[in-house]
C-alpha atoms as a PDB file:
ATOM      1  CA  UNK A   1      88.453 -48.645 -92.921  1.00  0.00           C
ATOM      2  CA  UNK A   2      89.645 -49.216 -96.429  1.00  0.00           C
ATOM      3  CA  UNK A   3      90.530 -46.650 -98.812  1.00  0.00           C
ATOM      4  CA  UNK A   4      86.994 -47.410-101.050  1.00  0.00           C
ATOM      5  CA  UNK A   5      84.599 -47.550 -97.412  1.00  0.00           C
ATOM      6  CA  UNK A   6      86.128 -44.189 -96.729  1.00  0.00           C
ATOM      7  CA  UNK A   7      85.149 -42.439-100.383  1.00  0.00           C
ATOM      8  CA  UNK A   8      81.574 -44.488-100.279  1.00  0.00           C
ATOM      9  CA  UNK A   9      81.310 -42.080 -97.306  1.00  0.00           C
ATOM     10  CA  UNK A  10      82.401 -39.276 -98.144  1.00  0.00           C
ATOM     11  CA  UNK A  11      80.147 -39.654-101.175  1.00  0.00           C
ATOM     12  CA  UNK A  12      77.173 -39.869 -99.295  1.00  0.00           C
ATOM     13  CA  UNK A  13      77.605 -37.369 -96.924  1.00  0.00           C
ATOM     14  CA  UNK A  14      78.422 -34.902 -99.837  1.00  0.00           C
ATOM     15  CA  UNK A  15      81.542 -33.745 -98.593  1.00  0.00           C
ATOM     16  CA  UNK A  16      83.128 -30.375-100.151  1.00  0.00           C
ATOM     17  CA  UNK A  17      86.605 -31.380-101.574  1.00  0.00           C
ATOM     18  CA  UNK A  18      87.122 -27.410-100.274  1.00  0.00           C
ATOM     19  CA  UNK A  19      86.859 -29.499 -96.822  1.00  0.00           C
ATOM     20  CA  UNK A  20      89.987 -30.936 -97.563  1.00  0.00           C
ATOM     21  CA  UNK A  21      89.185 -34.365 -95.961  1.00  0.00           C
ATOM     22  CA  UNK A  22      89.998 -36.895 -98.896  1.00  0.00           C
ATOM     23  CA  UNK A  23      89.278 -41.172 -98.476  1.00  0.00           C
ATOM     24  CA  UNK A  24      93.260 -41.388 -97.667  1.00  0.00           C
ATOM     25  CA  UNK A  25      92.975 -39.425 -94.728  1.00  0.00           C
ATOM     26  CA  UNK A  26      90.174 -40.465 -93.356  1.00  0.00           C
ATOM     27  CA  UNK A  27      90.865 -44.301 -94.001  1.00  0.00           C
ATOM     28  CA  UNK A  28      94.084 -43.342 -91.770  1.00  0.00           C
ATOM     29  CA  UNK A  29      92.161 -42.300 -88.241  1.00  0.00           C
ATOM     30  CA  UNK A  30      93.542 -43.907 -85.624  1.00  0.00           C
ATOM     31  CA  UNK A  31      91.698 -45.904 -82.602  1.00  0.00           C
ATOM     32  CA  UNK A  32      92.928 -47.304 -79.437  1.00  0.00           C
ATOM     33  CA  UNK A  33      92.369 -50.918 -80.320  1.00  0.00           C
ATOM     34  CA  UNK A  34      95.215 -53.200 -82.133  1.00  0.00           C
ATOM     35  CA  UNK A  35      95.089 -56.300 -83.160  1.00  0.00           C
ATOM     36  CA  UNK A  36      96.528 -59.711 -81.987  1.00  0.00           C
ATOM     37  CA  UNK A  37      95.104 -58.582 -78.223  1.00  0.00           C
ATOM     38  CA  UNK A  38      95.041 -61.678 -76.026  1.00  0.00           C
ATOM     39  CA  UNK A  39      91.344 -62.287 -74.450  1.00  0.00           C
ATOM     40  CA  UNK A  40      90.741 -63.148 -70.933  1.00  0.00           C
ATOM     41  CA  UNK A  41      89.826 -67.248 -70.366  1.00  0.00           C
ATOM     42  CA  UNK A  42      86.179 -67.893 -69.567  1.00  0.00           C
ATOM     43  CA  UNK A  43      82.682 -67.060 -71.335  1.00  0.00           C
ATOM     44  CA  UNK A  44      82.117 -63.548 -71.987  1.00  0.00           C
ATOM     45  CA  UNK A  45      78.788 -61.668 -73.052  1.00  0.00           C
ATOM     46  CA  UNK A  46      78.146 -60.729 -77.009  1.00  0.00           C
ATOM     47  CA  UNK A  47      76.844 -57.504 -77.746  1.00  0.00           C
ATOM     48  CA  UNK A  48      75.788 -56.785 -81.250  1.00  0.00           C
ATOM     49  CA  UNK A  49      76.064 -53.204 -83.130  1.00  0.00           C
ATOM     50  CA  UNK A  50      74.157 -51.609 -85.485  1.00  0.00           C
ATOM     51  CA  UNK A  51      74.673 -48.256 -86.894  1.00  0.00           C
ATOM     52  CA  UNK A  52      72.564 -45.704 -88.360  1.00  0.00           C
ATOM     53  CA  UNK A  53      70.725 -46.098 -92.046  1.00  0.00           C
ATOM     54  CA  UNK A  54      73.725 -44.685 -94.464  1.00  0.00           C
ATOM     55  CA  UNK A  55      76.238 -45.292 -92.030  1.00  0.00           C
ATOM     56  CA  UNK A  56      79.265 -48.010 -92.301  1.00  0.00           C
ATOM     57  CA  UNK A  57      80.080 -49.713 -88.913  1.00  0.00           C
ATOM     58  CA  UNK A  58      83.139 -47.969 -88.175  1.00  0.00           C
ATOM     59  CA  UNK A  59      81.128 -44.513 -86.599  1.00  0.00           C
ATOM     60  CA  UNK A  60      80.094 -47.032 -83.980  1.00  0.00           C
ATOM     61  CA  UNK A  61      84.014 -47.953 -83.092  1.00  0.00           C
ATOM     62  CA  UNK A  62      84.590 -45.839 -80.119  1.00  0.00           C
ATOM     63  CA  UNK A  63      81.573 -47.685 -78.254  1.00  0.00           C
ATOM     64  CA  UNK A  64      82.735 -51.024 -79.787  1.00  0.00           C
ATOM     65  CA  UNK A  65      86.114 -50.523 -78.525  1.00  0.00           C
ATOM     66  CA  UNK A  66      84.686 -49.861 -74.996  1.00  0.00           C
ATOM     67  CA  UNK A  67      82.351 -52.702 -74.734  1.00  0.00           C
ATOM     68  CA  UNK A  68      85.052 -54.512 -75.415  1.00  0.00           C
ATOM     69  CA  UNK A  69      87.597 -53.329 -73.211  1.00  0.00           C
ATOM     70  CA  UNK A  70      84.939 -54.081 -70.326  1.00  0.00           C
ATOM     71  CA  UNK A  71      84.998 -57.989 -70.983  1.00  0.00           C
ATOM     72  CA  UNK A  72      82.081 -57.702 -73.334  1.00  0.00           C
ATOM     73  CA  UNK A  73      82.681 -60.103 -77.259  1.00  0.00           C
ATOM     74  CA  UNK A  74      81.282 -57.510 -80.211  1.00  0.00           C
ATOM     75  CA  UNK A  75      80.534 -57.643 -83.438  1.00  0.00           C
ATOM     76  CA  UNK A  76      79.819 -54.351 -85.197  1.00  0.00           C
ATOM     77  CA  UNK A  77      77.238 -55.274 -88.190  1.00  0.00           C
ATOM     78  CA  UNK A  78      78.118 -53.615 -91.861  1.00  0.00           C
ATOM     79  CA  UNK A  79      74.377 -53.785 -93.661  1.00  0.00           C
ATOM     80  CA  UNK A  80      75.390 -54.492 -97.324  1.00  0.00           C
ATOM     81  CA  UNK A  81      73.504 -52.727 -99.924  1.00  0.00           C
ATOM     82  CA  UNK A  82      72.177 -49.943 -97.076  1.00  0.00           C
ATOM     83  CA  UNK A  83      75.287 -47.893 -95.798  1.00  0.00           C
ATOM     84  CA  UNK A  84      77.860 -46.253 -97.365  1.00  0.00           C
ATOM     85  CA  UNK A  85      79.631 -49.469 -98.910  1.00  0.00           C
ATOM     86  CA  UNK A  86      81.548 -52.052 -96.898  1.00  0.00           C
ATOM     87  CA  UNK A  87      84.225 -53.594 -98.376  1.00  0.00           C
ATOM     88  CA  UNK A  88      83.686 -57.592 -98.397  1.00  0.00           C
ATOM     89  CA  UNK A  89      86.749 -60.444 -98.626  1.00  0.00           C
ATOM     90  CA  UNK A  90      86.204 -60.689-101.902  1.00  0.00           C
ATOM     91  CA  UNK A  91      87.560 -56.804-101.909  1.00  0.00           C
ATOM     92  CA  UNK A  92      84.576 -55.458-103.698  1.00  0.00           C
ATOM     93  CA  UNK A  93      82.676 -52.578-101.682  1.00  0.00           C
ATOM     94  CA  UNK A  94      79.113 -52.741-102.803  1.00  0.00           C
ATOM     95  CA  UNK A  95      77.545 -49.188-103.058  1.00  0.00           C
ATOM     96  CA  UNK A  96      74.112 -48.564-101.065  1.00  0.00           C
ATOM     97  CA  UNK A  97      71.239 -49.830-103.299  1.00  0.00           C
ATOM     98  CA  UNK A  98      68.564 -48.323-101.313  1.00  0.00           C
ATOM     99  CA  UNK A  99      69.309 -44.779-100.028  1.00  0.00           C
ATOM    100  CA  UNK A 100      68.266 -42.838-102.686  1.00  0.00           C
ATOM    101  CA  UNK A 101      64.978 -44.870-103.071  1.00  0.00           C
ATOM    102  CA  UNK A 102      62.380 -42.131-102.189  1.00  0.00           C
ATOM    103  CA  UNK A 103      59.450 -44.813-101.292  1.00  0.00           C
ATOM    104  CA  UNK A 104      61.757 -46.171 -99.158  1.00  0.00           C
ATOM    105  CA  UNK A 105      60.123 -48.313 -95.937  1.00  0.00           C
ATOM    106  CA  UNK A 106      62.187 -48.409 -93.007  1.00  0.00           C
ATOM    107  CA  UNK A 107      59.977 -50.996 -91.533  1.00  0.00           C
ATOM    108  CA  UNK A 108      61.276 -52.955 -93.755  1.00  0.00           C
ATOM    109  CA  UNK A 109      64.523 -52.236 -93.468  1.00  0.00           C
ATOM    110  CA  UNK A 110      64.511 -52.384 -89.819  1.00  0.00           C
ATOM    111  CA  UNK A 111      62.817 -56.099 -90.319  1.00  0.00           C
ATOM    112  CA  UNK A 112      65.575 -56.912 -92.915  1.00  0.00           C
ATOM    113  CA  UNK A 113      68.442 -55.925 -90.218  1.00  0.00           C
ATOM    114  CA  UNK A 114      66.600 -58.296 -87.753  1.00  0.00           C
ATOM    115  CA  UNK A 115      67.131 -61.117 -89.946  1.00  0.00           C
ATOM    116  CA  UNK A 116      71.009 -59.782 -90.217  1.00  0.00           C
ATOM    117  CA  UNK A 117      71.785 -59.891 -86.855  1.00  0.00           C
ATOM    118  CA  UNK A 118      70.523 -63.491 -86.459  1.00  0.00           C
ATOM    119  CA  UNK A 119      72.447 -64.349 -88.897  1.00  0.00           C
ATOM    120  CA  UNK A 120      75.729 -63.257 -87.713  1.00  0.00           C
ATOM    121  CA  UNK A 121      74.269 -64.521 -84.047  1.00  0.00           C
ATOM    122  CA  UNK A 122      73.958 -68.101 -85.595  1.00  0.00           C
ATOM    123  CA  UNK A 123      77.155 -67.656 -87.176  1.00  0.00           C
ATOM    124  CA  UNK A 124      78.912 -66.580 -83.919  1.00  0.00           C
ATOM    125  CA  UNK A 125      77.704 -69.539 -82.169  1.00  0.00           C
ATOM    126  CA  UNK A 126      76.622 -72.700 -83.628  1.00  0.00           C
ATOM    127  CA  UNK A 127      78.545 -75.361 -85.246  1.00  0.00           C
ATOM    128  CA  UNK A 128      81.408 -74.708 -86.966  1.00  0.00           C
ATOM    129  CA  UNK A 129      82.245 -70.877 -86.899  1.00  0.00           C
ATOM    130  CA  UNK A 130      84.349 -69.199 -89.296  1.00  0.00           C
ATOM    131  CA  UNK A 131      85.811 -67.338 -86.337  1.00  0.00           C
ATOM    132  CA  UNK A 132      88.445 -68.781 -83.906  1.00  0.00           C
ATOM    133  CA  UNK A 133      87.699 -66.810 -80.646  1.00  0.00           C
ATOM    134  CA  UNK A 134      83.885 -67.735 -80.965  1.00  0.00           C
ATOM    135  CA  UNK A 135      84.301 -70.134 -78.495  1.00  0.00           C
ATOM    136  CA  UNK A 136      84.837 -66.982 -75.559  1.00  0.00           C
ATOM    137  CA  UNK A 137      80.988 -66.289 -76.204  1.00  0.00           C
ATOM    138  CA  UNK A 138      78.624 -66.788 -73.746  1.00  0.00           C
ATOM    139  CA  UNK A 139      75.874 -68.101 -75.998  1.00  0.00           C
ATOM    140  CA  UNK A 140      73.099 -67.357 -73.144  1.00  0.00           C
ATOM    141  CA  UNK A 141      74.101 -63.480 -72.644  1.00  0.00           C
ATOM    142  CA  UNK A 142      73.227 -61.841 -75.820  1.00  0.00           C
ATOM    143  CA  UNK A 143      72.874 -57.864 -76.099  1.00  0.00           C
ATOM    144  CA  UNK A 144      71.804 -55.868 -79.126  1.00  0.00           C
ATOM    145  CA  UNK A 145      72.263 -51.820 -79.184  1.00  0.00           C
ATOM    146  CA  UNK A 146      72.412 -49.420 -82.473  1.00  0.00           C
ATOM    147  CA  UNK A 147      72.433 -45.612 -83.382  1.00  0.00           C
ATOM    148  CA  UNK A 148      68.958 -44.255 -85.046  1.00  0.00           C
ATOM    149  CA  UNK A 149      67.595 -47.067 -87.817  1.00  0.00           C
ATOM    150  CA  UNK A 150      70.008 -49.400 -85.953  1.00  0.00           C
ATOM    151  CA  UNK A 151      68.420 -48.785 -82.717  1.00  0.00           C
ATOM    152  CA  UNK A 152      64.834 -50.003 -84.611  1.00  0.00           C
ATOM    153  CA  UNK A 153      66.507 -52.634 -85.688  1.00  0.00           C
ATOM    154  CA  UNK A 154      67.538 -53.694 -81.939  1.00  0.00           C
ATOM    155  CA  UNK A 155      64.282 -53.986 -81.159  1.00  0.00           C
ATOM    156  CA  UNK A 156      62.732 -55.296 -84.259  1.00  0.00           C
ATOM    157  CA  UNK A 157      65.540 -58.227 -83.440  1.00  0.00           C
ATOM    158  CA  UNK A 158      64.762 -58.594 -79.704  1.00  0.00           C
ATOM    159  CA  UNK A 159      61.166 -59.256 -81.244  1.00  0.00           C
ATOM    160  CA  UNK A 160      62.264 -61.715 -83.695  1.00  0.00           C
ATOM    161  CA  UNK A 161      64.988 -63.278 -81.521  1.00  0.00           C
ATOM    162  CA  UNK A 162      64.583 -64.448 -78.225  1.00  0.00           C
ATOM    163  CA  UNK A 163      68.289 -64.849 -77.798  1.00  0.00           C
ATOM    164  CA  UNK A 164      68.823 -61.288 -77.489  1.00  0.00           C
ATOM    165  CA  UNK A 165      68.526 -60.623 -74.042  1.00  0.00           C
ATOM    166  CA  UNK A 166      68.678 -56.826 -73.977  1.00  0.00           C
ATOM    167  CA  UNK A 167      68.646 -54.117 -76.415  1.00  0.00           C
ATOM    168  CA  UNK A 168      69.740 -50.303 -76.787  1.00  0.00           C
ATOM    169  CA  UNK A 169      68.121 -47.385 -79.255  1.00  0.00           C
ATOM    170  CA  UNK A 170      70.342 -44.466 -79.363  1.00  0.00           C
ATOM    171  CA  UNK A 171      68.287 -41.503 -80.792  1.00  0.00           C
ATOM    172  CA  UNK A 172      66.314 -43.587 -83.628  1.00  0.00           C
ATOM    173  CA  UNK A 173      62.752 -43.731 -83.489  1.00  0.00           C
ATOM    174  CA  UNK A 174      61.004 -46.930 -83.760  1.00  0.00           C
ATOM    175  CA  UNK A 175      59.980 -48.858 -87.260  1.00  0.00           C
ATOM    176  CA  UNK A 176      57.240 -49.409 -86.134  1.00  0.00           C
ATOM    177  CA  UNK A 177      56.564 -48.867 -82.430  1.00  0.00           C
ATOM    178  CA  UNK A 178      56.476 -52.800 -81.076  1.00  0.00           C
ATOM    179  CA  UNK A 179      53.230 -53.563 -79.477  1.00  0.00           C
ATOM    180  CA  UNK A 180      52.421 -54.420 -75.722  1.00  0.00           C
ATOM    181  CA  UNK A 181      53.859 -58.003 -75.319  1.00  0.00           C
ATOM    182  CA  UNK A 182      56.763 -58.163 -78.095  1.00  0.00           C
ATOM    183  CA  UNK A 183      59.492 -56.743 -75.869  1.00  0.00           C
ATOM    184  CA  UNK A 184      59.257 -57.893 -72.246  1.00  0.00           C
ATOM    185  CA  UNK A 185      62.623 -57.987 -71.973  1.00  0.00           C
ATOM    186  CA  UNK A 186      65.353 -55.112 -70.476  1.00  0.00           C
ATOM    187  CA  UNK A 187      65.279 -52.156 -73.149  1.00  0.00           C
ATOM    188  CA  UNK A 188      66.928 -48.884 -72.755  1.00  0.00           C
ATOM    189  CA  UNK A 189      66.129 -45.672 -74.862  1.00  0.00           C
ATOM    190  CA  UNK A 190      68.929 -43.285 -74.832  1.00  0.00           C
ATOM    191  CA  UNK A 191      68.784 -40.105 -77.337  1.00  0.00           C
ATOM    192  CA  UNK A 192      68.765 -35.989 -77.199  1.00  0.00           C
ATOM    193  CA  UNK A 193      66.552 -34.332 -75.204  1.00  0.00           C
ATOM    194  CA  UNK A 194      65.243 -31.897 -78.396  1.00  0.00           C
ATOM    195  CA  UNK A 195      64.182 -34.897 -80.586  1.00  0.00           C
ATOM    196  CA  UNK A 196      62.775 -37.299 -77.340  1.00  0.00           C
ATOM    197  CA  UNK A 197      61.790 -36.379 -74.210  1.00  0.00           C
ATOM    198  CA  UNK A 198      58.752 -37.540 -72.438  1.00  0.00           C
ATOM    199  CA  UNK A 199      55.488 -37.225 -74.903  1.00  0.00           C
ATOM    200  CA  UNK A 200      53.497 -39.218 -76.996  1.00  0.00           C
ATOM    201  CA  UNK A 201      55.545 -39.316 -79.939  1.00  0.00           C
ATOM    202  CA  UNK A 202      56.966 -42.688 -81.547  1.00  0.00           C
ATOM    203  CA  UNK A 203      58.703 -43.130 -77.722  1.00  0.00           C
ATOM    204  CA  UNK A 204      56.283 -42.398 -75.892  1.00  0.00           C
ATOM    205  CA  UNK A 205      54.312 -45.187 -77.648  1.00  0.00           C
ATOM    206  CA  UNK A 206      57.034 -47.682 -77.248  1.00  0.00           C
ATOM    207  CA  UNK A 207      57.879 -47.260 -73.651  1.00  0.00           C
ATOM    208  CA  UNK A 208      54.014 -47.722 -72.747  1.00  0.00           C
ATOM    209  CA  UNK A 209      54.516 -50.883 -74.820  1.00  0.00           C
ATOM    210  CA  UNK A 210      58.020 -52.172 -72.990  1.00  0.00           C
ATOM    211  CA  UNK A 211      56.913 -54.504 -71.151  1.00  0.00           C
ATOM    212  CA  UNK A 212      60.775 -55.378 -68.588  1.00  0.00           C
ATOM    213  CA  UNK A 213      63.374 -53.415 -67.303  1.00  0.00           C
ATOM    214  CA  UNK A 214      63.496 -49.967 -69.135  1.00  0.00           C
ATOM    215  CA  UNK A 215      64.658 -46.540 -69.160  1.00  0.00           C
ATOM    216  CA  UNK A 216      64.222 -43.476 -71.349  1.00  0.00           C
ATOM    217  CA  UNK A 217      67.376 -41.330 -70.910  1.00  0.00           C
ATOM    218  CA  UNK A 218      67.522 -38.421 -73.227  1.00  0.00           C
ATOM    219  CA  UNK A 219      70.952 -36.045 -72.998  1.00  0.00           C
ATOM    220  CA  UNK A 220      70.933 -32.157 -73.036  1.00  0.00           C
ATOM    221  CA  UNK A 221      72.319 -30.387 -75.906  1.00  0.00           C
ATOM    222  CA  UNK A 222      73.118 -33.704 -77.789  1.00  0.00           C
ATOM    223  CA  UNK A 223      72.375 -33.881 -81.774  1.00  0.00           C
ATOM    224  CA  UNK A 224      71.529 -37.263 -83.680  1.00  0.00           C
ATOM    225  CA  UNK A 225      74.818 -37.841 -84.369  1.00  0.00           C
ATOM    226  CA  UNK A 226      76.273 -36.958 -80.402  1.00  0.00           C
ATOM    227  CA  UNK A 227      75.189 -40.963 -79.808  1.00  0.00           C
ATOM    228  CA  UNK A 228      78.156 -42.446 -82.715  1.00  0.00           C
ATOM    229  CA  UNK A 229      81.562 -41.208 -84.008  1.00  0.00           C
ATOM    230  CA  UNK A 230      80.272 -38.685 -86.509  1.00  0.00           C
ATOM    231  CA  UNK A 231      80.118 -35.841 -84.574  1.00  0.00           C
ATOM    232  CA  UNK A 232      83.456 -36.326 -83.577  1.00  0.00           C
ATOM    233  CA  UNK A 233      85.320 -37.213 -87.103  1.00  0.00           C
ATOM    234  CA  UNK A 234      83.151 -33.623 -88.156  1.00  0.00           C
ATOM    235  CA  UNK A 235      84.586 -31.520 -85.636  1.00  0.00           C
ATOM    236  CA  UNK A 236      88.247 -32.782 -86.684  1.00  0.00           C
ATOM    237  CA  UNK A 237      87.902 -31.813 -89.937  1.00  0.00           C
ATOM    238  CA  UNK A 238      86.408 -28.345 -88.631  1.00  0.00           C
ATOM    239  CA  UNK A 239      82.995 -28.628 -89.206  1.00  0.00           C
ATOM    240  CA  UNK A 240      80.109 -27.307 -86.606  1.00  0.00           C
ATOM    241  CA  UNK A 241      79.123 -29.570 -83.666  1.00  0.00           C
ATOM    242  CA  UNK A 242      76.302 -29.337 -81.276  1.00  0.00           C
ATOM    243  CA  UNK A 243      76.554 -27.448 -78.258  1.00  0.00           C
ATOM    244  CA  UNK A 244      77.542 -30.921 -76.352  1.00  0.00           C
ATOM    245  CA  UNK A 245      80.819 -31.407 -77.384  1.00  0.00           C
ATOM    246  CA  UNK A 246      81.622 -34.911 -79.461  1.00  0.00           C
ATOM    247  CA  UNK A 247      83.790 -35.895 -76.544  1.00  0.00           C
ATOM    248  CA  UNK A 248      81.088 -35.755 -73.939  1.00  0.00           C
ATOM    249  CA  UNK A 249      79.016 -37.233 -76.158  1.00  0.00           C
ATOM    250  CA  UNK A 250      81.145 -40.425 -76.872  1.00  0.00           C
ATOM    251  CA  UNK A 251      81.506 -40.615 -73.108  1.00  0.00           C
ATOM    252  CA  UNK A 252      78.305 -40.585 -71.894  1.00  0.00           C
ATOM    253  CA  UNK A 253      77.220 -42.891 -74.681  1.00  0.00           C
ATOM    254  CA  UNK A 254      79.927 -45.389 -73.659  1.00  0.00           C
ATOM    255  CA  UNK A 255      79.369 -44.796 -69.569  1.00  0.00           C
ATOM    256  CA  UNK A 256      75.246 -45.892 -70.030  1.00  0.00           C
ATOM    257  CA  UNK A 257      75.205 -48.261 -72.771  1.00  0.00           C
ATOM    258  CA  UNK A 258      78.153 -50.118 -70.773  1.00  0.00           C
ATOM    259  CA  UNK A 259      75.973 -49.691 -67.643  1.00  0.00           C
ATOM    260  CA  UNK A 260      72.831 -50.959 -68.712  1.00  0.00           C
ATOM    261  CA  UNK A 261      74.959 -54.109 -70.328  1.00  0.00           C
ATOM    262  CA  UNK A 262      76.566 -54.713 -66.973  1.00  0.00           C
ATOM    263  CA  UNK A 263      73.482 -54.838 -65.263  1.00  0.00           C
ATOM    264  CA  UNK A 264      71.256 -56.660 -67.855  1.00  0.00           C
ATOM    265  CA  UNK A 265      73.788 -59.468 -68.886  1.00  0.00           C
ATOM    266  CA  UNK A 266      76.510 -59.622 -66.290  1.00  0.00           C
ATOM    267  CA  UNK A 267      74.024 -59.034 -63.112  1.00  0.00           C
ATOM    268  CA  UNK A 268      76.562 -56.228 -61.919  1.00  0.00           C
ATOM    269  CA  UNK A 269      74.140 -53.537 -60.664  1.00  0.00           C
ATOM    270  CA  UNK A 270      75.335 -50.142 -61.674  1.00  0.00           C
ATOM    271  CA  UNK A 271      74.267 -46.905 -59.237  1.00  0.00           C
ATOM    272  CA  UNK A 272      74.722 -45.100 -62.629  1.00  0.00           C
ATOM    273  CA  UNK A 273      71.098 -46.751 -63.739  1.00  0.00           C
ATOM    274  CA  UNK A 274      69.743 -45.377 -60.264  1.00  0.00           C
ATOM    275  CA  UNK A 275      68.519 -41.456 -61.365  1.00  0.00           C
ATOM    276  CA  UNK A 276      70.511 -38.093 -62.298  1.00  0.00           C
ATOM    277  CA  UNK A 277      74.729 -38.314 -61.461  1.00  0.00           C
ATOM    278  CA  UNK A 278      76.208 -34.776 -61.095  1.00  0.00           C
ATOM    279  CA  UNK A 279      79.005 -36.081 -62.970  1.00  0.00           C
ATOM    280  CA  UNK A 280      76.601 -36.360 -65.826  1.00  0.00           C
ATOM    281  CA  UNK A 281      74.191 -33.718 -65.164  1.00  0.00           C
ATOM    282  CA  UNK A 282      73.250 -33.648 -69.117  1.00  0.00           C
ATOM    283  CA  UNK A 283      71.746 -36.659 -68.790  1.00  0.00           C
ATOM    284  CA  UNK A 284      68.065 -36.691 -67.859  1.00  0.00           C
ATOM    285  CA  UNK A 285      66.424 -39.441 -66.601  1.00  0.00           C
ATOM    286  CA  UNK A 286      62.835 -39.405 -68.493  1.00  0.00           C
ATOM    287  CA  UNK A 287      61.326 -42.503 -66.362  1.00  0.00           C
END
């Protein structure tokens, strides 16, 4: 990330200078990807990412990177005006013009990221695209996933769009709850077992009104944040985490959102999908 996304973020997540984590050192993290990678021949799968309300894309990297290493094309969504500032090629990083807004209506936000996403989708693969590789996307295989207002805004998309073929909500609830006959297409619900296990809350409404493939997975001792890089980058700089540690929770996000994707746009069935692993026993299969 760039020197200014890093301080937009520290800005909005308030962050102590006592912490001692300034917008040079976290612009310097390290991932596993690099550049200039050479992509394997043939059509390939596109799986879109959207990350929590506040958040810049980068907290969604270590999935991104993962998706990607599994054959899958992905393009990790920066909402201008509603995160913590991403910095654009004209090299000016736009502040968030919304998140102090105190009437705000995430329906409307969530709606607003649908039309995003198409966007970006049409971009990706009609006519002339900006971007050289587009032509390794499999136009017909479209997935859609995101962490909390991103994860409404997967399915507010998969309502809008029929091109996305699949979509993922990791721990956000739904704005609003789609109605019976808007999603019939795979959907899977992934988030922490103390904010969404089986009821008749906001989930509970939406998986009575999923109307394909689903599953509600919820994961023991997660937090919101146990489903993106946050937790992680927090516990580096020595900050609490939740009692499932941010490397179990990057794993198990990247093990079932990767599953799902196999088996929803490649056809590869996945045994993972099938009930409880005792590899995984945090994970808890809801329905």
């Amino acid at each position: 990330m760039t020197l200014a996304e890093a301080a937009g973020v520290l800005q909005r997540r308030k962050m102590p200078a006592s912490s001692g984590v300034t917008p040079q050192n976290l612009s310097s993290v390290t991932t596993h990807a690099f550049d200039g990678a050479r992509p394997q021949h043939g059509k390939h799968p596109l799986v879109v990412l959207s990350p929590a309300y506040e958040d810049p894309r980068m907290v969604l990297t270590s999935l991104a990177t993962d998706l990607a290493s599994h054959g899958y094309v992905v393009a990790l969504v920066g909402h201008t005006y509603e995160d913590s500032g991403e910095t654009l090629a004209n090299g000016q990083t736009p502040p968030c013009a919304i998140c102090d807004d105190p009437a705000l209506d995430f329906d409307s936000v969530a709606a607003s990221r649908a039309l995003d996403v198409s966007f970006v989708i049409g971009q990706l693969t009609h006519g002339n695209t900006a971007w050289r590789l587009a032509h390794l996307i499999d136009e017909h295989e479209i997935g859609m996933a995101g962490h909390s207002l991103g994860g409404a805004a997967a399915a507010a998309t998969m309502i809008a769009d029929p091109r996305v073929r699949a979509g993922v909500n990791m721990d956000g609830s739904f704005h609003p709850a789609p109605r019976p006959g808007q999603i019939n297409r795979p959907f899977l619900m992934l988030g922490a077992a103390a904010y969404h296990s089986a009821g008749g809350d906001n989930w509970g409404q939406t998986w009575a009104a999923l109307g394909g493939y689903k599953k509600w997975l919820t994961v023991a001792g997660a937090d919101h944040f146990s489903f993106s890089d946050l937790d992680l980058l927090l516990e580096e700089a020595g900050f609490p985490t939740p009692p499932l540690s941010p490397e179990r929770g990057v794993v198990i996000t990247r093990e079932y959102v990767t599953a799902f994707f196999d088996q929803t746009l490649k056809g590869i069935h996945s045994p993972l999908l099938n009930g409880p692993s005792p590899n995984d026993p945090e994970v808890l299969f809801q329905y």
